[in-house]
C-alpha atoms as a PDB file:
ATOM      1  CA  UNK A   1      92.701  51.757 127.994  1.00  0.00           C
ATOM      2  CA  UNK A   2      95.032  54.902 128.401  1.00  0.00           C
ATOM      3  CA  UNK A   3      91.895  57.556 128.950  1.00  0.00           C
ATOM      4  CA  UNK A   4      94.186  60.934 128.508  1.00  0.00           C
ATOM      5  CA  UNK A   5      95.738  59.223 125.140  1.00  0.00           C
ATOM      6  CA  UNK A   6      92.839  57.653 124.026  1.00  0.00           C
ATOM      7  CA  UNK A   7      94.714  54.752 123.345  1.00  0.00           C
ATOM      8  CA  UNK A   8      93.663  51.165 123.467  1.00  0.00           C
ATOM      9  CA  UNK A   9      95.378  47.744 123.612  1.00  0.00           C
ATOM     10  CA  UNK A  10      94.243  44.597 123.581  1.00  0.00           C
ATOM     11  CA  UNK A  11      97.010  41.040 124.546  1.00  0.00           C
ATOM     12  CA  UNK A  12      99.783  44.488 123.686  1.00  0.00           C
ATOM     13  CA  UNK A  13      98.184  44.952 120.455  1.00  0.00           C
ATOM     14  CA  UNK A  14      97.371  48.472 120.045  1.00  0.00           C
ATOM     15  CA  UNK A  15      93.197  48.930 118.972  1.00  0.00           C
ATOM     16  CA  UNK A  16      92.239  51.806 116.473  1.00  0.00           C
ATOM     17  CA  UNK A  17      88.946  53.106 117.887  1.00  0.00           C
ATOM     18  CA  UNK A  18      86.547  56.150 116.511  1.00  0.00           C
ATOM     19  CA  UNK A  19      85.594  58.657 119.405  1.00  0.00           C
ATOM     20  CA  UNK A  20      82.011  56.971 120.035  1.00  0.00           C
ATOM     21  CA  UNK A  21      83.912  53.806 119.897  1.00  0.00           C
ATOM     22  CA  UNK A  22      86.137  54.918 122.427  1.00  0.00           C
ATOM     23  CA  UNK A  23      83.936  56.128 124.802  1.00  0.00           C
ATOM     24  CA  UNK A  24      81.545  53.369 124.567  1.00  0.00           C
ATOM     25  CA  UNK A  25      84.038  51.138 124.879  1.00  0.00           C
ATOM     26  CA  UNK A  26      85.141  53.331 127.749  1.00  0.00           C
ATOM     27  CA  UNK A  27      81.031  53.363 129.773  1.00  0.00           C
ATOM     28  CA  UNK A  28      81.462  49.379 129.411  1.00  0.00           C
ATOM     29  CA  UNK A  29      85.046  49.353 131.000  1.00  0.00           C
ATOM     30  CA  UNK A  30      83.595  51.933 133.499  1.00  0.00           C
ATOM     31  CA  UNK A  31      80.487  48.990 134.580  1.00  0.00           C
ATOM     32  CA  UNK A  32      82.367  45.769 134.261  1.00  0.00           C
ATOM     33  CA  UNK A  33      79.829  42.673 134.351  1.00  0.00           C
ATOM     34  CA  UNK A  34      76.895  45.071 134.370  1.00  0.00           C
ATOM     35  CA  UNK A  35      74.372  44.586 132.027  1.00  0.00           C
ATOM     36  CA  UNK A  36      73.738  48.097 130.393  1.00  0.00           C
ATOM     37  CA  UNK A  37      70.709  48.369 128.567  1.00  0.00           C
ATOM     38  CA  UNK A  38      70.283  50.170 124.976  1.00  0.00           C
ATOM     39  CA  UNK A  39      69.018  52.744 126.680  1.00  0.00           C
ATOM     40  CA  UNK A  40      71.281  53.562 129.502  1.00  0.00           C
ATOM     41  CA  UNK A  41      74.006  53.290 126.647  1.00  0.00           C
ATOM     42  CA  UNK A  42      72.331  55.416 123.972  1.00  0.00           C
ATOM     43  CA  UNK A  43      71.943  58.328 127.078  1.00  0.00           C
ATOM     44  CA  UNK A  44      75.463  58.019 128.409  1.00  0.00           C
ATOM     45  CA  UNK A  45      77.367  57.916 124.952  1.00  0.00           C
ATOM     46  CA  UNK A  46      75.267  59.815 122.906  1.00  0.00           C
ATOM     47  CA  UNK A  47      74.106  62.159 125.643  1.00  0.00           C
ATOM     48  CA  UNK A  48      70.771  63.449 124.181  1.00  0.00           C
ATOM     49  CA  UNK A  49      67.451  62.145 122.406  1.00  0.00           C
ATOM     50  CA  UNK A  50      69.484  60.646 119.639  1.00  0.00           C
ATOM     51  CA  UNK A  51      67.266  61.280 116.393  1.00  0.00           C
ATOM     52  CA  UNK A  52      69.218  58.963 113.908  1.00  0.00           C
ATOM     53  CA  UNK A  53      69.006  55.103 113.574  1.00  0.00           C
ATOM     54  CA  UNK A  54      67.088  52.860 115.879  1.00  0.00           C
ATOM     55  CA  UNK A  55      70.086  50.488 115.925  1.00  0.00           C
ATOM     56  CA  UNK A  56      72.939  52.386 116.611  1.00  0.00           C
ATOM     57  CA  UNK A  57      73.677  50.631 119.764  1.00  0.00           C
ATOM     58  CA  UNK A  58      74.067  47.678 117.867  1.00  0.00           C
ATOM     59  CA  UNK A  59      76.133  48.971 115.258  1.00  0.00           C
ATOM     60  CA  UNK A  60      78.508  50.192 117.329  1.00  0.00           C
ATOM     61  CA  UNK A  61      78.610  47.360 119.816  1.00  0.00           C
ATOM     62  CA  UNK A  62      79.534  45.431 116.196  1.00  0.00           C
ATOM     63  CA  UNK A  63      82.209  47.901 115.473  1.00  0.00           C
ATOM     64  CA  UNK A  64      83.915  47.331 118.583  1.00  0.00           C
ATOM     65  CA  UNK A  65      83.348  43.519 118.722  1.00  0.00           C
ATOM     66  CA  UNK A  66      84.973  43.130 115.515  1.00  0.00           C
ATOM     67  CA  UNK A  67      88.253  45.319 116.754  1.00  0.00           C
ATOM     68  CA  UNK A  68      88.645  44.264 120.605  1.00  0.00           C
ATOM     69  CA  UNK A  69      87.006  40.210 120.450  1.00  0.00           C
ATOM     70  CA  UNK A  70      88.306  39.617 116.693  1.00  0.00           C
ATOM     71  CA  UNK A  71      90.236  35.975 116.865  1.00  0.00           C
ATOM     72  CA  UNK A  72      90.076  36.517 120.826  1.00  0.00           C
ATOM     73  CA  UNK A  73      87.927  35.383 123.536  1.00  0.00           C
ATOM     74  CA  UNK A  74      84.993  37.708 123.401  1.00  0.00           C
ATOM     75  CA  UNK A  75      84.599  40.263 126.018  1.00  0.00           C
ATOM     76  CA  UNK A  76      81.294  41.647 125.364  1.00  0.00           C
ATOM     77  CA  UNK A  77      78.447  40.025 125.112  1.00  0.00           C
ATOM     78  CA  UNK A  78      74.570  40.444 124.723  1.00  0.00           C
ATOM     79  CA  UNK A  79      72.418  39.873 127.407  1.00  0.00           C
ATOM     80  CA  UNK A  80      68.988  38.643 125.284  1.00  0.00           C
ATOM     81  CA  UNK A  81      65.803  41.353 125.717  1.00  0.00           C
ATOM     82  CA  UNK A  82      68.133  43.261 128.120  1.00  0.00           C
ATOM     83  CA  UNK A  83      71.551  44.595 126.960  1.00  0.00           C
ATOM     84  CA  UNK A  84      74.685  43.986 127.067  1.00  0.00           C
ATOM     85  CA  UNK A  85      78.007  43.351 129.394  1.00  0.00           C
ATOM     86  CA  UNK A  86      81.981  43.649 129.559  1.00  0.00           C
ATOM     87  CA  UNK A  87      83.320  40.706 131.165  1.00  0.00           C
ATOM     88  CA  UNK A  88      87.028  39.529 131.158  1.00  0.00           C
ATOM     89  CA  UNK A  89      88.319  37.271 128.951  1.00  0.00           C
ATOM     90  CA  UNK A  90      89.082  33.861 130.740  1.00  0.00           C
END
């Protein structure tokens, strides 16, 4: 992840992210093998009492599963009842 750029690449494959997708992808990177709750994520990437849908931590933890794990061993994954965590692929 080139933060000034905003670039991302994945095995030298080069990842087309949104803005939140960046920078969530970005607060994971940031807490490798840290289990980050919906919450914490929600206040760090959103930044203020979102108002819009209850899931959007989901929905954008799908959006970037589906760009940086798609056909590769996944990197982040969901930690049941508590959140979820970046670890490297082995």
């Amino acid at each position: 992840m080139d933060e000034d750029s905003h670039e991302v690449t994945r095995a030298g494959t080069e990842i087309s992210l949104t803005a939140t997708e960046f920078e969530l992808l970005r607060y994971l990177m940031r807490n490798p093998k840290r289990v980050l709750s919906k919450a914490q994520i929600l206040d760090r990437v959103w930044n203020y009492d979102f108002g819009g849908q209850a899931n959007v931590v989901e929905l954008y933890i799908s959006y970037l599963r589906k760009k940086i794990d798609a056909g590769r061993t996944p990197m982040i994954h969901t930690m049941r009842g508590v959140g979820y965590v970046l670890k490297p692929a082995e």
